[in-house]
N, C-alpha and C. Protein backbone atom coordinates (compact mmCIF):
# COMPACT_ATOMS: atom_id res chain seq x y z
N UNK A 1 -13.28 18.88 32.50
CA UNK A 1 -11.91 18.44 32.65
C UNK A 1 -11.72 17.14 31.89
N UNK A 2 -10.64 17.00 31.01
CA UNK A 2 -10.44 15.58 30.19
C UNK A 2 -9.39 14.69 31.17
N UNK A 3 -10.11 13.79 30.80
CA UNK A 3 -9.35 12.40 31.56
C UNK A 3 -8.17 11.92 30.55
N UNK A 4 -7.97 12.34 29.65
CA UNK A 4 -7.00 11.97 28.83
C UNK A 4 -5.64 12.76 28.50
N UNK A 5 -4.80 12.33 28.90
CA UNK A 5 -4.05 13.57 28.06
C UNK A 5 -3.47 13.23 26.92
N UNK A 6 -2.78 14.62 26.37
CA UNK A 6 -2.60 14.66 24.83
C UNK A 6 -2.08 14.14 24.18
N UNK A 7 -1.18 12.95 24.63
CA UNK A 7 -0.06 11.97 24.28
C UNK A 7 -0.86 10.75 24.35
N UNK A 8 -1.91 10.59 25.03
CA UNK A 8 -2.79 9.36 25.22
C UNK A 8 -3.86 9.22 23.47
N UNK A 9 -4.40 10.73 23.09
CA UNK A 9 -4.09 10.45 21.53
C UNK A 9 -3.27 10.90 20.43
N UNK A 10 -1.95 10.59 20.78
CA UNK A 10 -0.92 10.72 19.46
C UNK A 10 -0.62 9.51 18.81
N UNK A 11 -0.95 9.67 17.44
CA UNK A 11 -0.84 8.41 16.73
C UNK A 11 0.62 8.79 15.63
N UNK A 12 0.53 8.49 15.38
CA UNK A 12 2.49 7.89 14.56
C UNK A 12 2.18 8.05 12.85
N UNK A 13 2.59 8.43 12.20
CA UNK A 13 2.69 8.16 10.93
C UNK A 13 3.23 7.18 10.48
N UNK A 14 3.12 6.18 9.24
CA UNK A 14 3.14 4.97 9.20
C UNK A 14 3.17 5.31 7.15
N UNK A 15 4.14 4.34 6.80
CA UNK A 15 3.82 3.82 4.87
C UNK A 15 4.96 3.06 4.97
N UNK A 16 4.33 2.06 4.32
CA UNK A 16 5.11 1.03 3.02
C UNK A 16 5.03 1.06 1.89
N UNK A 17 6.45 1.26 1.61
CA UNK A 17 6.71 1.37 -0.42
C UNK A 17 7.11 -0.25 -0.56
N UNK A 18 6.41 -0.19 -1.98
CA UNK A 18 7.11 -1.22 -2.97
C UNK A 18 7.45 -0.60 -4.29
N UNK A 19 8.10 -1.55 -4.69
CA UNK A 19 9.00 -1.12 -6.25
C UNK A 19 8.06 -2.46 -7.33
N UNK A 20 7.48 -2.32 -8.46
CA UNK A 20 7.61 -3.88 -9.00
C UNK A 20 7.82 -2.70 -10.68
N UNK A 21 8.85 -3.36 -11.73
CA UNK A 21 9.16 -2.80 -12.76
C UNK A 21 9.64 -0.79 -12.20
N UNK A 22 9.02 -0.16 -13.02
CA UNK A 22 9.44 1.07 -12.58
C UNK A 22 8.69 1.98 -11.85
N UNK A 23 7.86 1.03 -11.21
CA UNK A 23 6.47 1.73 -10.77
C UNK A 23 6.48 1.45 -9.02
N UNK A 24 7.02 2.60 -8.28
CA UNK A 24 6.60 2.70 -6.71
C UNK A 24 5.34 2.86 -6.23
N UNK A 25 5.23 1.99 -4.94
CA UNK A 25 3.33 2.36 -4.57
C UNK A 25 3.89 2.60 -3.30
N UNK A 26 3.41 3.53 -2.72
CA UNK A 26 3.11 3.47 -1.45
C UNK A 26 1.67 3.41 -0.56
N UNK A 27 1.75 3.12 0.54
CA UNK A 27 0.52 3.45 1.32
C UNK A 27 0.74 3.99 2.29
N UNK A 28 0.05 5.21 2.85
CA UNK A 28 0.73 5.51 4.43
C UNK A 28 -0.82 5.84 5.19
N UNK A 29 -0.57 6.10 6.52
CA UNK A 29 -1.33 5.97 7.15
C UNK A 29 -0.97 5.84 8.25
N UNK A 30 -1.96 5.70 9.70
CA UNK A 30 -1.65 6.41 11.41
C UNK A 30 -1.31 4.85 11.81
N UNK A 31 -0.71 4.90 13.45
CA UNK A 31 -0.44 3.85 13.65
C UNK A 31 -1.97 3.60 14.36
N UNK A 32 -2.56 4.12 14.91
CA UNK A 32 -3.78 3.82 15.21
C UNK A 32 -4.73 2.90 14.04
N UNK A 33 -4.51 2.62 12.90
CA UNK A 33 -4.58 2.19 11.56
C UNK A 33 -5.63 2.90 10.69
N UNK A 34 -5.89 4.15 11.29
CA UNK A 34 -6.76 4.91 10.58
C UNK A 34 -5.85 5.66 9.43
N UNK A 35 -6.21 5.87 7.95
CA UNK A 35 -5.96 6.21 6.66
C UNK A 35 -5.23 7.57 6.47
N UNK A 36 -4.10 7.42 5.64
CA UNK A 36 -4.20 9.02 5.72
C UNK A 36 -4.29 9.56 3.94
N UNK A 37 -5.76 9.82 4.62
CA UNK A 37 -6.54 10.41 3.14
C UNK A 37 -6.24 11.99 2.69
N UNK A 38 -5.97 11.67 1.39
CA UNK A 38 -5.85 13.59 0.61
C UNK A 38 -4.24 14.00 1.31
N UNK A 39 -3.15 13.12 1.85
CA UNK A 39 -2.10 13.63 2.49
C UNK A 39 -1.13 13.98 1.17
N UNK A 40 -0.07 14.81 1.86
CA UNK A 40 0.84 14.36 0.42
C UNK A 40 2.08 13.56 0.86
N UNK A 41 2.68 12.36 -0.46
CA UNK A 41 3.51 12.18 -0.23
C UNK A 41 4.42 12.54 -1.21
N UNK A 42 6.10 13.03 -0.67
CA UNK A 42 7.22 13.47 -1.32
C UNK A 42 8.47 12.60 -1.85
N UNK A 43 8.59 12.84 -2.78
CA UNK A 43 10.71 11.88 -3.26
C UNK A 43 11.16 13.02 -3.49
N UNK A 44 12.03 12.80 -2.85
CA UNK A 44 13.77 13.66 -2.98
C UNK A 44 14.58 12.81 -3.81
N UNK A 45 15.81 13.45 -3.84
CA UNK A 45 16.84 12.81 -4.48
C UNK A 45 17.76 12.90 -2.83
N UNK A 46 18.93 12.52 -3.12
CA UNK A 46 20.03 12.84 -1.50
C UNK A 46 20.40 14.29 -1.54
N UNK A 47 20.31 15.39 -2.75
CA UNK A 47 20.46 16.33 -2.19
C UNK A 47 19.26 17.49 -1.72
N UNK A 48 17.90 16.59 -1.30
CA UNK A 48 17.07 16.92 -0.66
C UNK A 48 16.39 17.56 -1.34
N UNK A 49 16.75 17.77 -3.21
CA UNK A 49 15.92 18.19 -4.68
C UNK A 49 14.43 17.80 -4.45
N UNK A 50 13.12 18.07 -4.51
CA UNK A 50 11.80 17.42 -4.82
C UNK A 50 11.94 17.28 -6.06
N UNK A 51 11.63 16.20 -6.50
CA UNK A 51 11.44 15.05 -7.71
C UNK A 51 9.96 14.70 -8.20
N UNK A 52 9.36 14.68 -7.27
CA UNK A 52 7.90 14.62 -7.41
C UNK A 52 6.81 14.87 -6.17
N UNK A 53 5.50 15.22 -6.15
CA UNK A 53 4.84 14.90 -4.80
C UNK A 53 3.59 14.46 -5.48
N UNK A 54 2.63 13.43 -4.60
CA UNK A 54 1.95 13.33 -4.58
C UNK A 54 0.60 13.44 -3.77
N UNK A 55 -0.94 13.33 -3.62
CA UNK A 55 -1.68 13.41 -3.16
C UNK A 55 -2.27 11.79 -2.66
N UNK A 56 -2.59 11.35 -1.43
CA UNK A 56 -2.79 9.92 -1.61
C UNK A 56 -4.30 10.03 -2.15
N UNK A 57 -5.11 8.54 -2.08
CA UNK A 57 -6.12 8.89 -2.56
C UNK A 57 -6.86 8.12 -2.06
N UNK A 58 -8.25 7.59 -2.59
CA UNK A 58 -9.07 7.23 -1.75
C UNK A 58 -8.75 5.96 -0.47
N UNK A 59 -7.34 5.13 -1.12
CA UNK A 59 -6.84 3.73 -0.83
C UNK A 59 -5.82 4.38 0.43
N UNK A 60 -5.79 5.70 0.43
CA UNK A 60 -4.39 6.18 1.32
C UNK A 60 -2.98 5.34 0.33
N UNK A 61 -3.39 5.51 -0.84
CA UNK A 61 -2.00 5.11 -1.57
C UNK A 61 -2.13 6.22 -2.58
N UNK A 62 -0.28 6.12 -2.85
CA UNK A 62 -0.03 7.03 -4.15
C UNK A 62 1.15 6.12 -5.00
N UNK A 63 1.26 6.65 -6.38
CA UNK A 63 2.41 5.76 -7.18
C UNK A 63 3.35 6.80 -8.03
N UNK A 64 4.90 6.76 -7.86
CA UNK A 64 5.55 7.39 -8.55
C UNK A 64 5.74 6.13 -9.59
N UNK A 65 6.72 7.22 -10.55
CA UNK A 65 7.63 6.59 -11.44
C UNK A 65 9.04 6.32 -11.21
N UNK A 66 9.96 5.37 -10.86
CA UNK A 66 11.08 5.51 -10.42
C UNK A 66 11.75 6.30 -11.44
N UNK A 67 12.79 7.22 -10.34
CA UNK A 67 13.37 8.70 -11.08
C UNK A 67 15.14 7.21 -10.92
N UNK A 68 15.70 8.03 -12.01
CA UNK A 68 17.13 7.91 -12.16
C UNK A 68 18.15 8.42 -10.89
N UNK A 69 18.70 7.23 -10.34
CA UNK A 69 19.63 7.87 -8.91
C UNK A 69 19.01 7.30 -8.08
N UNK A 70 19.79 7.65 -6.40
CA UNK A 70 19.21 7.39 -5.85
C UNK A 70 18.02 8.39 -5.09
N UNK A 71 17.42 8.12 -3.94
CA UNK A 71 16.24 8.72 -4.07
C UNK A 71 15.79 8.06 -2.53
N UNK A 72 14.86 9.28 -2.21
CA UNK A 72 14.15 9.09 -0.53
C UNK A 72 12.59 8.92 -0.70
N UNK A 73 11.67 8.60 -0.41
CA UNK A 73 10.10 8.94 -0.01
C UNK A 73 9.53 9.15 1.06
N UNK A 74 8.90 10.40 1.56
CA UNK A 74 8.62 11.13 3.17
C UNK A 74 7.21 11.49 3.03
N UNK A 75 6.76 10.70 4.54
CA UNK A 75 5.28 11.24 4.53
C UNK A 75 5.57 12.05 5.79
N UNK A 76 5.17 13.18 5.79
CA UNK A 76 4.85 14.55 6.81
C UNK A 76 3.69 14.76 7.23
N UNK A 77 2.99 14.30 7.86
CA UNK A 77 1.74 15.38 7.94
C UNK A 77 1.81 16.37 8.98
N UNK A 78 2.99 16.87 9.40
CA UNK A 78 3.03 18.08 10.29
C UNK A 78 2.94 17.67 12.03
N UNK A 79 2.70 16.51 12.20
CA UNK A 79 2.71 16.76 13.38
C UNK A 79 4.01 14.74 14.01
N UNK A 80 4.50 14.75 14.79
CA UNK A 80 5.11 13.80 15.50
C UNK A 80 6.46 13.79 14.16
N UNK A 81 6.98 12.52 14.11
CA UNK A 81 7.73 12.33 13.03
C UNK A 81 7.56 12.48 11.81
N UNK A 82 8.24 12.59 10.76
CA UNK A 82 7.82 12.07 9.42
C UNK A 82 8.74 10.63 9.24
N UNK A 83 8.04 9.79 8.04
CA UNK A 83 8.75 8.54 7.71
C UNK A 83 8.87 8.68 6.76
N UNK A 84 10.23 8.09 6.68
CA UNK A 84 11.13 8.20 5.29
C UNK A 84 11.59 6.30 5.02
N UNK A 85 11.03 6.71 3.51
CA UNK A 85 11.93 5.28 2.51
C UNK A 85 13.04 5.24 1.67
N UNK A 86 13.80 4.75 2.28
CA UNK A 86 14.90 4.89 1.05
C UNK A 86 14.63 4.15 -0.13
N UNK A 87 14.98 4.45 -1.24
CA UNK A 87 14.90 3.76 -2.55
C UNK A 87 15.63 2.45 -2.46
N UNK A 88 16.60 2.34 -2.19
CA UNK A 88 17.28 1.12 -2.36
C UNK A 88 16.47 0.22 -1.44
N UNK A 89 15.70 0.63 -0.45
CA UNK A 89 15.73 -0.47 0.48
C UNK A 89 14.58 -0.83 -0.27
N UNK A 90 14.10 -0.43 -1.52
CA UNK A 90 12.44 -1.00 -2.01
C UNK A 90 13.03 -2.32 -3.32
């Protein structure tokens, strides 16, 4: 019998983007602060178009190219929320 229940380990998805010239980085990762390695992360445009995806990598970071317009970035890994960045706010 577990003494824990299943909400006692749910951890949160978690990334911060930056912008510097035309080059976005993100990093994402659990709120527990464990990595989230080999995940993918996605940009949309606002009409929810994929623009690009990426794979993170060993750093739990990935880097687009800023696309023309405006534009979202979402990490999913399937389970609790996903987190989303808006472009402007980078």
């Amino acid at each position: 019998m577990s003494l824990f229940s299943g909400s006692a380990l749910a951890h949160f998805p978690v990334m911060e983007c930056s912008k510097s010239d035309n080059t976005i980085t993100c990093e994402a990762g659990y709120s527990d602060s464990s990595p989230a390695l080999k995940e993918t992360i996605r940009m949309y445009d606002y009409d929810d178009v994929l623009l690009a995806a990426e794979k993170t990598d060993k750093f739990s970071k990935v880097t687009f190219t800023a696309p023309e317009g405006d534009y979202y970035i979402m990490f999913d890994p399937g389970h609790e929320s996903p987190v989303e960045v808006d472009g402007v706010e980078l």
